[in-house]
PDB file of N, CA and C in Angstrom:
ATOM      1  N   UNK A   1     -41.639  35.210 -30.434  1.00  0.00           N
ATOM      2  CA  UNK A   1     -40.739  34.249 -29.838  1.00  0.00           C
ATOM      3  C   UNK A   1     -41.073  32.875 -30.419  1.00  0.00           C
ATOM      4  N   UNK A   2     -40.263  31.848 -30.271  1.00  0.00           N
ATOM      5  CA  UNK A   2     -40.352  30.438 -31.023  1.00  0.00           C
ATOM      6  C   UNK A   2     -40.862  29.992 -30.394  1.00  0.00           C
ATOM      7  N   UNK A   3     -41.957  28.797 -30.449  1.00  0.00           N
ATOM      8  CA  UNK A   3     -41.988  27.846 -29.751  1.00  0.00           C
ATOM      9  C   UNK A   3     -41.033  26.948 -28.906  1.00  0.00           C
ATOM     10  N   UNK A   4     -40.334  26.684 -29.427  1.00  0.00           N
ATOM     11  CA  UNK A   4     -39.604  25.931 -28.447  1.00  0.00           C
ATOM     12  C   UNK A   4     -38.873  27.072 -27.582  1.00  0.00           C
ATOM     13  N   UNK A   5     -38.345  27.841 -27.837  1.00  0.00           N
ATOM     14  CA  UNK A   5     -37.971  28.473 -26.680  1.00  0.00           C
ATOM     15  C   UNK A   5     -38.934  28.838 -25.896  1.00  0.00           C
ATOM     16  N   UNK A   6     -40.178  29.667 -26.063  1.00  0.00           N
ATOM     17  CA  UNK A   6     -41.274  29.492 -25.307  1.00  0.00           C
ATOM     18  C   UNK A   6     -40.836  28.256 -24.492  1.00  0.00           C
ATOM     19  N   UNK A   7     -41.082  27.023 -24.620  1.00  0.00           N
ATOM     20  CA  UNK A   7     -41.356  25.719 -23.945  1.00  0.00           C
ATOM     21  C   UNK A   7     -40.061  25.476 -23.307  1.00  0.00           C
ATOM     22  N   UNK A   8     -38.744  25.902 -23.313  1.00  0.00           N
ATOM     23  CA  UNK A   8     -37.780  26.015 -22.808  1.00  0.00           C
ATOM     24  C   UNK A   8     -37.563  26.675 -21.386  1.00  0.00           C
ATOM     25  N   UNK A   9     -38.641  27.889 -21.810  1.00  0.00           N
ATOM     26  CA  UNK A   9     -38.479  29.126 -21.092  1.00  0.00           C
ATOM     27  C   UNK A   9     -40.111  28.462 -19.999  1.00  0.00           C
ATOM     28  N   UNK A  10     -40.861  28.096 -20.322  1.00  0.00           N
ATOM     29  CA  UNK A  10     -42.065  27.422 -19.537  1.00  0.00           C
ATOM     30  C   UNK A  10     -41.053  26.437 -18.439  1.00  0.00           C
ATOM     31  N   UNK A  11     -40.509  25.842 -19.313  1.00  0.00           N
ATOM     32  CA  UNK A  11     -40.027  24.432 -18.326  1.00  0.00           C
ATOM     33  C   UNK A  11     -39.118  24.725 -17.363  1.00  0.00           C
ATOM     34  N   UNK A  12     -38.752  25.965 -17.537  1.00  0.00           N
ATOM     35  CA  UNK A  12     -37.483  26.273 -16.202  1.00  0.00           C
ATOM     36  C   UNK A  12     -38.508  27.539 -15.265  1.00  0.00           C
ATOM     37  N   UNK A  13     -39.568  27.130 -15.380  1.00  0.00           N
ATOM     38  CA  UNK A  13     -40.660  28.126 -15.245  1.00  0.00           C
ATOM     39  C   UNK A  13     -40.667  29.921 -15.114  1.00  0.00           C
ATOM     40  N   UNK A  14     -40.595  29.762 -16.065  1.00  0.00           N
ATOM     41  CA  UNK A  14     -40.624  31.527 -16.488  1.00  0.00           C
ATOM     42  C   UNK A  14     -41.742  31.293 -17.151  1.00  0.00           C
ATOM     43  N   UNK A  15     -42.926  32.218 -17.235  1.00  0.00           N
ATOM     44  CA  UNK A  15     -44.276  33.066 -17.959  1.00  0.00           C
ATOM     45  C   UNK A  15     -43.998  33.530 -18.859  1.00  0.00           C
ATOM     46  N   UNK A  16     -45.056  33.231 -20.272  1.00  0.00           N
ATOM     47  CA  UNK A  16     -44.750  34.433 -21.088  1.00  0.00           C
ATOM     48  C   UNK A  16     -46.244  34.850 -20.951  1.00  0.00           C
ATOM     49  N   UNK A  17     -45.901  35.666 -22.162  1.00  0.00           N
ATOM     50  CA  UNK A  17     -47.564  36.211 -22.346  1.00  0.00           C
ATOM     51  C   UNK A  17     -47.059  37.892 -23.253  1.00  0.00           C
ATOM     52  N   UNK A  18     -47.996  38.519 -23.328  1.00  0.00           N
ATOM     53  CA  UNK A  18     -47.970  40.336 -23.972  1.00  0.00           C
ATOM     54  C   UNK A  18     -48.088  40.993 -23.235  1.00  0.00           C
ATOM     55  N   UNK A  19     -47.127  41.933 -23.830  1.00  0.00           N
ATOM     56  CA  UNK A  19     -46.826  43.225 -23.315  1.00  0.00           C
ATOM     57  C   UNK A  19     -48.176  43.758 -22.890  1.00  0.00           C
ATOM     58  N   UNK A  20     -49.147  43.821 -23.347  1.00  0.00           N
ATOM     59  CA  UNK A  20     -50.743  44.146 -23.198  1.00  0.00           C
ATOM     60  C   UNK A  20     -50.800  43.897 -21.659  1.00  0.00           C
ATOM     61  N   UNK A  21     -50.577  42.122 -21.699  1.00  0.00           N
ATOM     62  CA  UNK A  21     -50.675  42.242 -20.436  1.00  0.00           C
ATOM     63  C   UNK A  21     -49.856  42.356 -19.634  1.00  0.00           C
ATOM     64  N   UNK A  22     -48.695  42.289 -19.645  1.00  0.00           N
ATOM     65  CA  UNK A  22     -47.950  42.531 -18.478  1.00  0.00           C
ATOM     66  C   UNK A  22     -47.871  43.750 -17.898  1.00  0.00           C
ATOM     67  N   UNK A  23     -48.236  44.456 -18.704  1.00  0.00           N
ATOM     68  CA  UNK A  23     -48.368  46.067 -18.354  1.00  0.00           C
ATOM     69  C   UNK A  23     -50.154  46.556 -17.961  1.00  0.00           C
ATOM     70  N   UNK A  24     -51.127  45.404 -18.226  1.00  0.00           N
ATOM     71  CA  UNK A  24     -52.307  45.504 -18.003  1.00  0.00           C
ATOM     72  C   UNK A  24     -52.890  46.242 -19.435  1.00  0.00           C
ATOM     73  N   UNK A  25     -52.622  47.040 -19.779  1.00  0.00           N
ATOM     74  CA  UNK A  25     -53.254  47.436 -21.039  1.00  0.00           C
ATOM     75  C   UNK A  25     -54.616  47.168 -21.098  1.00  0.00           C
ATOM     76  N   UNK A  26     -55.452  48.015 -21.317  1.00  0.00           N
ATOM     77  CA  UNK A  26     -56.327  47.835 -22.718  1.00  0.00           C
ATOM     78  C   UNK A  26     -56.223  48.124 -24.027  1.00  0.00           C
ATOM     79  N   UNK A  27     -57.286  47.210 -24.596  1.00  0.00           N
ATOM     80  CA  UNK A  27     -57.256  47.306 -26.000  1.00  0.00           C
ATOM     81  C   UNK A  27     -56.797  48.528 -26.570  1.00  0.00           C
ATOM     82  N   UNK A  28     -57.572  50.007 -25.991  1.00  0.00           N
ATOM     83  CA  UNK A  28     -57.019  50.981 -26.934  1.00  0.00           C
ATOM     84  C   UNK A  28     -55.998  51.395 -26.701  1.00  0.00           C
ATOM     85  N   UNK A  29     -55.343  50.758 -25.395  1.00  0.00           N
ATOM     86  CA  UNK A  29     -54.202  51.527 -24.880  1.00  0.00           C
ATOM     87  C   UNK A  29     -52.896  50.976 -25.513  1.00  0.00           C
ATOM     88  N   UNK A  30     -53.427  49.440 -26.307  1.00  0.00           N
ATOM     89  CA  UNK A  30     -52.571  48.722 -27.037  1.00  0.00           C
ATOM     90  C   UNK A  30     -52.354  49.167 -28.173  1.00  0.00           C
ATOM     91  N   UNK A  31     -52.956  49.528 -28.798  1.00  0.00           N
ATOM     92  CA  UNK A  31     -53.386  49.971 -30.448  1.00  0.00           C
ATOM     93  C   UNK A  31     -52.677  51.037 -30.013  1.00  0.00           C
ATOM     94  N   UNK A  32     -52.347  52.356 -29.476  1.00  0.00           N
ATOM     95  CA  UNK A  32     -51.728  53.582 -29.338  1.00  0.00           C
ATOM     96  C   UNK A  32     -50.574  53.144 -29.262  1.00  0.00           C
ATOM     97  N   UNK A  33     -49.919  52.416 -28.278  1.00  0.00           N
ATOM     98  CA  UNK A  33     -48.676  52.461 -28.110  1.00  0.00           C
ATOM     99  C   UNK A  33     -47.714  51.562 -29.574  1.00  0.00           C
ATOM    100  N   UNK A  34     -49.150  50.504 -29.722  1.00  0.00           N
ATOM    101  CA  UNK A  34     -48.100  49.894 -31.261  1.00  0.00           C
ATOM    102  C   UNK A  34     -48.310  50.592 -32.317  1.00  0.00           C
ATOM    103  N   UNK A  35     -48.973  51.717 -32.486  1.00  0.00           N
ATOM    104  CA  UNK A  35     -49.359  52.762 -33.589  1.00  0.00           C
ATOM    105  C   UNK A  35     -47.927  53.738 -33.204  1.00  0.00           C
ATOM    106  N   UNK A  36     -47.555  53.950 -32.272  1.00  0.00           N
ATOM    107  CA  UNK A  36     -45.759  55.011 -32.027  1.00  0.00           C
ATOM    108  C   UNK A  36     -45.125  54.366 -32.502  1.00  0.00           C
ATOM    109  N   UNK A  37     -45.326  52.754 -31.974  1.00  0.00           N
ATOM    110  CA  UNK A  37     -43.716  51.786 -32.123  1.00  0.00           C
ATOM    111  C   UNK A  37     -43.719  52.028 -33.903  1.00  0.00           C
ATOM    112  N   UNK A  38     -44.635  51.849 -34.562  1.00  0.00           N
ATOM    113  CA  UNK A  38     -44.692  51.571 -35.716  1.00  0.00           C
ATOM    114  C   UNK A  38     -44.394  52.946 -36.566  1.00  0.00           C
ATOM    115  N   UNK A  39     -45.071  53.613 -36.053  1.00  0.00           N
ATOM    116  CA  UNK A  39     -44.104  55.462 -36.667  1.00  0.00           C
ATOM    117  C   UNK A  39     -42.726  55.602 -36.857  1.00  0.00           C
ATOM    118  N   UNK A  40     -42.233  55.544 -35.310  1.00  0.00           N
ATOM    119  CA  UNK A  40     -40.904  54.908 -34.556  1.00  0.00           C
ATOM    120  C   UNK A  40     -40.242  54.553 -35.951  1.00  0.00           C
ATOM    121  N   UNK A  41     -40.884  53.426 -36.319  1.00  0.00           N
ATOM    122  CA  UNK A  41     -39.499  52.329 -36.867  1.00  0.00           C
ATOM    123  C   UNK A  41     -39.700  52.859 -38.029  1.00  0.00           C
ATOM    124  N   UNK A  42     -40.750  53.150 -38.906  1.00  0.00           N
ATOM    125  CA  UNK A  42     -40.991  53.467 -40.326  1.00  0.00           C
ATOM    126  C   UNK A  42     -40.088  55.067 -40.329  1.00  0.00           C
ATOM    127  N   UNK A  43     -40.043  55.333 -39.587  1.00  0.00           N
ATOM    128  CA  UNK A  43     -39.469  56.603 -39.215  1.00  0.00           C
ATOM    129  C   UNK A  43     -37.858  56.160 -39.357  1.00  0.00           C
ATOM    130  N   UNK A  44     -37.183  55.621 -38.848  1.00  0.00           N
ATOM    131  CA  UNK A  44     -36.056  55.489 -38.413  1.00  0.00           C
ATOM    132  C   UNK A  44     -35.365  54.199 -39.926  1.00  0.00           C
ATOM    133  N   UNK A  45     -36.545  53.437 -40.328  1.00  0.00           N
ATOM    134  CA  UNK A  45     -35.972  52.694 -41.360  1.00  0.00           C
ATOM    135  C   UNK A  45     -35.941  53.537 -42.376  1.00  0.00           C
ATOM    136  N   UNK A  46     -37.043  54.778 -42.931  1.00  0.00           N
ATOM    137  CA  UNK A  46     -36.785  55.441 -43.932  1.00  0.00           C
ATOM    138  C   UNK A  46     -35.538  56.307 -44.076  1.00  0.00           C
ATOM    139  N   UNK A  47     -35.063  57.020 -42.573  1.00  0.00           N
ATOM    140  CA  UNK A  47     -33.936  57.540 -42.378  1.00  0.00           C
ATOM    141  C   UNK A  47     -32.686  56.839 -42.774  1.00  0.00           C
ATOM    142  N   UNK A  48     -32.211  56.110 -42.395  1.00  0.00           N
ATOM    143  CA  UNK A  48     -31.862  54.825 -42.694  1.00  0.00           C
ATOM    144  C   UNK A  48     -30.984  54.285 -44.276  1.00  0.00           C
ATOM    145  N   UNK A  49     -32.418  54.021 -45.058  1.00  0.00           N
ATOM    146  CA  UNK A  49     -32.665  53.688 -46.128  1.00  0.00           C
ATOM    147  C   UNK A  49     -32.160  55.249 -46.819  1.00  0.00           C
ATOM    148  N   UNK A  50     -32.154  56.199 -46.810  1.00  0.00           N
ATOM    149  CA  UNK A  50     -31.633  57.606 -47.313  1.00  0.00           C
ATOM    150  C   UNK A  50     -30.259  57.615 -46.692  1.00  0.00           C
ATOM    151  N   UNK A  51     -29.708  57.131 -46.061  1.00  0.00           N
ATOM    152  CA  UNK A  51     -28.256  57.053 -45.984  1.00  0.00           C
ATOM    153  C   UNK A  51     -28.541  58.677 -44.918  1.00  0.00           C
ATOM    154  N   UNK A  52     -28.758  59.065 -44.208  1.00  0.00           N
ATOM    155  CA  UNK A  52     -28.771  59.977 -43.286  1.00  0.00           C
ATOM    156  C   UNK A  52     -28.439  59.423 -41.695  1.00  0.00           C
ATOM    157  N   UNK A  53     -27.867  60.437 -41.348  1.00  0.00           N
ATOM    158  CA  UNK A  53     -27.728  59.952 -39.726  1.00  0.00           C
ATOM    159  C   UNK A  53     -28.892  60.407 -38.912  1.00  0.00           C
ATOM    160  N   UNK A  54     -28.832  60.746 -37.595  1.00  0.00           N
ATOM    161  CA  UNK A  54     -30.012  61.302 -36.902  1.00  0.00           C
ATOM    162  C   UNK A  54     -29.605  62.770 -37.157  1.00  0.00           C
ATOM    163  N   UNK A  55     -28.365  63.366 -37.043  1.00  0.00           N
ATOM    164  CA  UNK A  55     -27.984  64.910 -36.938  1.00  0.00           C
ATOM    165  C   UNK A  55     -28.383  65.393 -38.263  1.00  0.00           C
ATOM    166  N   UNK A  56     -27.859  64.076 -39.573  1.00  0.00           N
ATOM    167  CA  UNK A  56     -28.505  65.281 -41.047  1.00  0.00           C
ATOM    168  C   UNK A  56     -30.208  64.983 -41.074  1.00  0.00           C
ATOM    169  N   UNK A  57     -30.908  63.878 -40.486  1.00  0.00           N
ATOM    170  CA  UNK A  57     -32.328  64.140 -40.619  1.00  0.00           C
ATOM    171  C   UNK A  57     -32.804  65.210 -39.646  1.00  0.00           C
ATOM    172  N   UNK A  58     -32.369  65.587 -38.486  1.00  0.00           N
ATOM    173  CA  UNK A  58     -32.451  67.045 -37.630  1.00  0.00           C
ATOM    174  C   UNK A  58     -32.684  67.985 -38.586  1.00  0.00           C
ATOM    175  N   UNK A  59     -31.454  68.073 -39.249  1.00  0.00           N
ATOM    176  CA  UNK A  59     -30.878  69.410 -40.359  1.00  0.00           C
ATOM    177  C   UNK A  59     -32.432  69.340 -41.515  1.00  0.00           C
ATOM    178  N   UNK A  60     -32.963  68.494 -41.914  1.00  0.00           N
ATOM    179  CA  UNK A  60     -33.865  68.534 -42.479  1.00  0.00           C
ATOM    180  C   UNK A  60     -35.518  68.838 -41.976  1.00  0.00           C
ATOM    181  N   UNK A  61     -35.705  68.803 -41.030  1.00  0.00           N
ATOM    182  CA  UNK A  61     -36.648  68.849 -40.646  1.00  0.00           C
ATOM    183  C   UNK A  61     -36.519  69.836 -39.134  1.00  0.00           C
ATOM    184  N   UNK A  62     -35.285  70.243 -39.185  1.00  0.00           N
ATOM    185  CA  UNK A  62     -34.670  71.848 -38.765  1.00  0.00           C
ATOM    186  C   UNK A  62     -35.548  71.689 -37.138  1.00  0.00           C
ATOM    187  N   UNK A  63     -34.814  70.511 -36.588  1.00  0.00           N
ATOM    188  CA  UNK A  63     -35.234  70.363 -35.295  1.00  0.00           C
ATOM    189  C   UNK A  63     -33.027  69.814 -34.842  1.00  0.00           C
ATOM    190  N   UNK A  64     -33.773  69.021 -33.663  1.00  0.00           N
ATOM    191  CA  UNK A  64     -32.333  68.199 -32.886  1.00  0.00           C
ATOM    192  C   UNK A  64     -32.264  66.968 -33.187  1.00  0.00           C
ATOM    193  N   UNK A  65     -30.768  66.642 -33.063  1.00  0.00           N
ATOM    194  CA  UNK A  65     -30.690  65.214 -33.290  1.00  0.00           C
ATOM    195  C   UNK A  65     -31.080  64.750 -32.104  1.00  0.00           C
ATOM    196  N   UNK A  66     -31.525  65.328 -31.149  1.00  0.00           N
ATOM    197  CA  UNK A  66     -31.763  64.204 -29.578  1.00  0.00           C
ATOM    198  C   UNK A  66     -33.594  64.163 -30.072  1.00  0.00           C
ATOM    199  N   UNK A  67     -33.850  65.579 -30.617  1.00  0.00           N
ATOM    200  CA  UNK A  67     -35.437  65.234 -31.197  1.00  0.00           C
ATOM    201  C   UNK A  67     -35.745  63.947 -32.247  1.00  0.00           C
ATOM    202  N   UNK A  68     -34.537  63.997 -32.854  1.00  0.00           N
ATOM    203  CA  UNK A  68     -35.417  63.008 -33.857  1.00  0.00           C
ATOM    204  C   UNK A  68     -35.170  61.352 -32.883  1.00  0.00           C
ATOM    205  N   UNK A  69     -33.299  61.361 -32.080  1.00  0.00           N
ATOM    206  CA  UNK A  69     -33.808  59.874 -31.366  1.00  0.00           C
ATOM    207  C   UNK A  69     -34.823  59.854 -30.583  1.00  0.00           C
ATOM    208  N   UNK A  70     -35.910  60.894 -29.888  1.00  0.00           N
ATOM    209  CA  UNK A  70     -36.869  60.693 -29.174  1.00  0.00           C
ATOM    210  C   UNK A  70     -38.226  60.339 -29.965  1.00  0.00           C
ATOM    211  N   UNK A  71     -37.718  60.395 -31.100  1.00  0.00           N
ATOM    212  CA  UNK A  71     -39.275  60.625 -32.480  1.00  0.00           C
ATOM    213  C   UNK A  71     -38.731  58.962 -32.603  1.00  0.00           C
ATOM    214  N   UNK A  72     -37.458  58.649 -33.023  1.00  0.00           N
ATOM    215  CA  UNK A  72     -37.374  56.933 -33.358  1.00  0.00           C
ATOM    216  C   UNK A  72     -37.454  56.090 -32.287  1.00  0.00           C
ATOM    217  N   UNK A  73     -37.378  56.330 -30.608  1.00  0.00           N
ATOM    218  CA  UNK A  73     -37.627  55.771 -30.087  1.00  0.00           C
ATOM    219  C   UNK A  73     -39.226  55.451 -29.245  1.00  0.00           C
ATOM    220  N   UNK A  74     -39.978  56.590 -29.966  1.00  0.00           N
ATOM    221  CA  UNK A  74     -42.068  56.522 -29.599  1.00  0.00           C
ATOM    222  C   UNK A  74     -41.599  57.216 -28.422  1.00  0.00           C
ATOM    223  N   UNK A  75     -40.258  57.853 -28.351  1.00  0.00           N
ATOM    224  CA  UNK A  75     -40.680  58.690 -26.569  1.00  0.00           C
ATOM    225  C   UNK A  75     -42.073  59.616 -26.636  1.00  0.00           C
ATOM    226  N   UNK A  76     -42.730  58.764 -25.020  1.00  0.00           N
ATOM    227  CA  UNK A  76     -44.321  59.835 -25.314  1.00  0.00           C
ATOM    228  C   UNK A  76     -44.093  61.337 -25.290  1.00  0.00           C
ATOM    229  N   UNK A  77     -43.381  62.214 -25.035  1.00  0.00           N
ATOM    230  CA  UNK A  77     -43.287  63.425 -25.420  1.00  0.00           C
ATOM    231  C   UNK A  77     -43.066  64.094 -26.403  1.00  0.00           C
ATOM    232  N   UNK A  78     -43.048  63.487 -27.622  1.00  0.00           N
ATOM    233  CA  UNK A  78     -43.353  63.661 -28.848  1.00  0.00           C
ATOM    234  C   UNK A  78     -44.303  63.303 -29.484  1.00  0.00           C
ATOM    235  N   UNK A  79     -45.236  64.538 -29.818  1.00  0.00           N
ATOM    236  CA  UNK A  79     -46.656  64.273 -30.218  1.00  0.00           C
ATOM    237  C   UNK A  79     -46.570  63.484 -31.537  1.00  0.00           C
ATOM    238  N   UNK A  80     -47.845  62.911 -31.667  1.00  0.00           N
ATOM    239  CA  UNK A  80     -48.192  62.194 -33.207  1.00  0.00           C
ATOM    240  C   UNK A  80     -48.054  62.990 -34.460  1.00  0.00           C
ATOM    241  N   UNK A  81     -48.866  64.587 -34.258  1.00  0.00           N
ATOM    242  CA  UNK A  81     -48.505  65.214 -34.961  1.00  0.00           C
ATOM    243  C   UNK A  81     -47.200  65.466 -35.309  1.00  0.00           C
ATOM    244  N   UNK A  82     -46.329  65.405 -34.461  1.00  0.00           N
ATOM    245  CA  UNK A  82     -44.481  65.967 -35.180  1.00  0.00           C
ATOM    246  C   UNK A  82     -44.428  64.801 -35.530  1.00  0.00           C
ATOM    247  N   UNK A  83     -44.607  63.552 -35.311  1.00  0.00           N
ATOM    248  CA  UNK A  83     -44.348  62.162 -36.340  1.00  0.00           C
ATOM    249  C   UNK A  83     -44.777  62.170 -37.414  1.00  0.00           C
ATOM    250  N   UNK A  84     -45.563  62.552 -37.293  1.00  0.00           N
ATOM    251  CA  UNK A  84     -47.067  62.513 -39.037  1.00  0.00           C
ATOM    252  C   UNK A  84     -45.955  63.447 -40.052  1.00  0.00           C
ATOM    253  N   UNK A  85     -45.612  64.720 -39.154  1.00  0.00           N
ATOM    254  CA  UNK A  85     -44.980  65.725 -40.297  1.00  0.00           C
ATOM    255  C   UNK A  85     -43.765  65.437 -40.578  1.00  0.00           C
ATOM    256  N   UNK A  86     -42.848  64.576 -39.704  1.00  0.00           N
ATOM    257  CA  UNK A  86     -41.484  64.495 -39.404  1.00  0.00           C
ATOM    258  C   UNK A  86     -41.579  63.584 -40.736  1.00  0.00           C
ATOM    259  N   UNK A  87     -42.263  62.581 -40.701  1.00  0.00           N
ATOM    260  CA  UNK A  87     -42.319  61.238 -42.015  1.00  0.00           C
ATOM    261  C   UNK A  87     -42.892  61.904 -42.950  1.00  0.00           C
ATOM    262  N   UNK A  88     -43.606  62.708 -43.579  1.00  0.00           N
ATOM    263  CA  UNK A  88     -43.324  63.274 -44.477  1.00  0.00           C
ATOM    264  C   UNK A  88     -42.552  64.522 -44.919  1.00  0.00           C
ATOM    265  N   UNK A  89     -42.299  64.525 -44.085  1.00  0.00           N
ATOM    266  CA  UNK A  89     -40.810  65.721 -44.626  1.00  0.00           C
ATOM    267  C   UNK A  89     -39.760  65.074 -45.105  1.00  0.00           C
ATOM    268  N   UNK A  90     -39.848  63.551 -44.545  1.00  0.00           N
ATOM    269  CA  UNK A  90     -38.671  63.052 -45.015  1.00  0.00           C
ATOM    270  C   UNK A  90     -38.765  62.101 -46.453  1.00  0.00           C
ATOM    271  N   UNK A  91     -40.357  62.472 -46.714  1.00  0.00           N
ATOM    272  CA  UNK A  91     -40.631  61.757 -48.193  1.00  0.00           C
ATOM    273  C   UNK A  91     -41.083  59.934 -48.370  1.00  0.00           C
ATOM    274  N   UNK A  92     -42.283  60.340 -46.793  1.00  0.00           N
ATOM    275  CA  UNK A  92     -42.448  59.144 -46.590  1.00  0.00           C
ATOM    276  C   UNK A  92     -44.092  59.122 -47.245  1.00  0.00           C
ATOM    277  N   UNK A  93     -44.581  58.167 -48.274  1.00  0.00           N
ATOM    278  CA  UNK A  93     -45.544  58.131 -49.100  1.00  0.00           C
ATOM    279  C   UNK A  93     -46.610  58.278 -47.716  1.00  0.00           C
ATOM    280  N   UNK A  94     -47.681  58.513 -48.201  1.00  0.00           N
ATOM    281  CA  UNK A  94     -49.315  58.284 -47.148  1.00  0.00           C
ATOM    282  C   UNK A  94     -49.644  56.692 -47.688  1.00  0.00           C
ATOM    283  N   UNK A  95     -49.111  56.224 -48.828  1.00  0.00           N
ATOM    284  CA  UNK A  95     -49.141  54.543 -48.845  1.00  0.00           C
ATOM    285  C   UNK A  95     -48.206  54.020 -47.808  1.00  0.00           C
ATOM    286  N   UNK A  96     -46.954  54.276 -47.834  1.00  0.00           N
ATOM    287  CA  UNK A  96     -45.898  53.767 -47.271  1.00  0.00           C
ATOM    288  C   UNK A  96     -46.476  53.644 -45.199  1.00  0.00           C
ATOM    289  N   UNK A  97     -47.112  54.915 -45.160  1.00  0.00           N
ATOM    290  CA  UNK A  97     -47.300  55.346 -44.110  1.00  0.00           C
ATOM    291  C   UNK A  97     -49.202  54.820 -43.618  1.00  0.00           C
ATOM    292  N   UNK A  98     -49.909  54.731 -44.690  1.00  0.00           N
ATOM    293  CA  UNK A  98     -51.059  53.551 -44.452  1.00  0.00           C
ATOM    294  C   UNK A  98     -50.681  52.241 -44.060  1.00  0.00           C
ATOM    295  N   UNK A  99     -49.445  51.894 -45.032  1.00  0.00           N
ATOM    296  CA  UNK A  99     -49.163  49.997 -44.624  1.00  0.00           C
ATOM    297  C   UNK A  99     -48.403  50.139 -43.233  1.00  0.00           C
ATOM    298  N   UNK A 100     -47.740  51.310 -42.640  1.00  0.00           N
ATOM    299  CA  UNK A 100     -47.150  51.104 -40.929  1.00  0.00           C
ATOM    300  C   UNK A 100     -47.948  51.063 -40.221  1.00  0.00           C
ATOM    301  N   UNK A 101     -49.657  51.917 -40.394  1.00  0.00           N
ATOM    302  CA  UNK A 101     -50.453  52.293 -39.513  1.00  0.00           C
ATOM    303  C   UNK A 101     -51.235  50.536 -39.639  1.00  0.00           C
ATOM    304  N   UNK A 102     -51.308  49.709 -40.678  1.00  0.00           N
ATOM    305  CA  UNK A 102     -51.873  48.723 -40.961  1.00  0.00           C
ATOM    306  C   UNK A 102     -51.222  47.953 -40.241  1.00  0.00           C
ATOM    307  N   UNK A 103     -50.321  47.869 -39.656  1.00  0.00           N
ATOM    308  CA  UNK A 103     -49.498  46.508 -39.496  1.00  0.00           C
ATOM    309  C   UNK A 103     -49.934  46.786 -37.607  1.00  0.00           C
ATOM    310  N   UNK A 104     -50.180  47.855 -37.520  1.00  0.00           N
ATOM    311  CA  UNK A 104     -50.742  47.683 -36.027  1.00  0.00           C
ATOM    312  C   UNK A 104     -51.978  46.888 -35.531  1.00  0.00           C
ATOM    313  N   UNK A 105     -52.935  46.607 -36.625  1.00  0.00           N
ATOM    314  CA  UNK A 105     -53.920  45.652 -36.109  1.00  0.00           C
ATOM    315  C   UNK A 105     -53.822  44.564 -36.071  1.00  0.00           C
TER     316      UNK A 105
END
């Protein structure tokens, strides 16, 4: 968020602060959930970027299209493992996929 809106948003007194905390979080509990978001999106931008919808990346990785919006949206009922395999099935480098896991710290 900007500063000045921050200070916009202070002066008519509204709080900000992180998701960390507003939800209480700990540290590792932070690092997990921005380690999905970040699957999530690398997931959904590579799809994307291949000109595929959610139903032909299904067809590829021979699941559902409601599976893969639950894989692009970090729903927790989709394990890490079907993310890990889902992004490379779809021809996502272990570089490409080091710099998403990087951007979480």
């Amino acid at each position: 968020m900007s500063t000045s809106k921050e200070s916009r948003l202070k002066a008519k007194g509204w709080r900000t602060g992180s998701v960390r905390d507003f939800l209480g979080l700990s540290k590792e509990e932070a690092a997990y959930v921005e380690l999905r978001h970040q699957l999530a999106k690398t997931l959904r931008d590579h799809r994307q970027r291949q000109h595929l919808t959610q139903v032909g990346a299904a067809k590829l990785l021979k699941s559902s299209q409601s599976r893969v919006a639950k894989m692009e949206a970090g729903d927790a009922t989709v394990s890490l493992d079907l993310m890990f395999k889902s992004l490379f099935k779809l021809g996502v480098s272990p570089t490409t996929l080091a710099r998403a896991v990087g951007r979480c710290a």
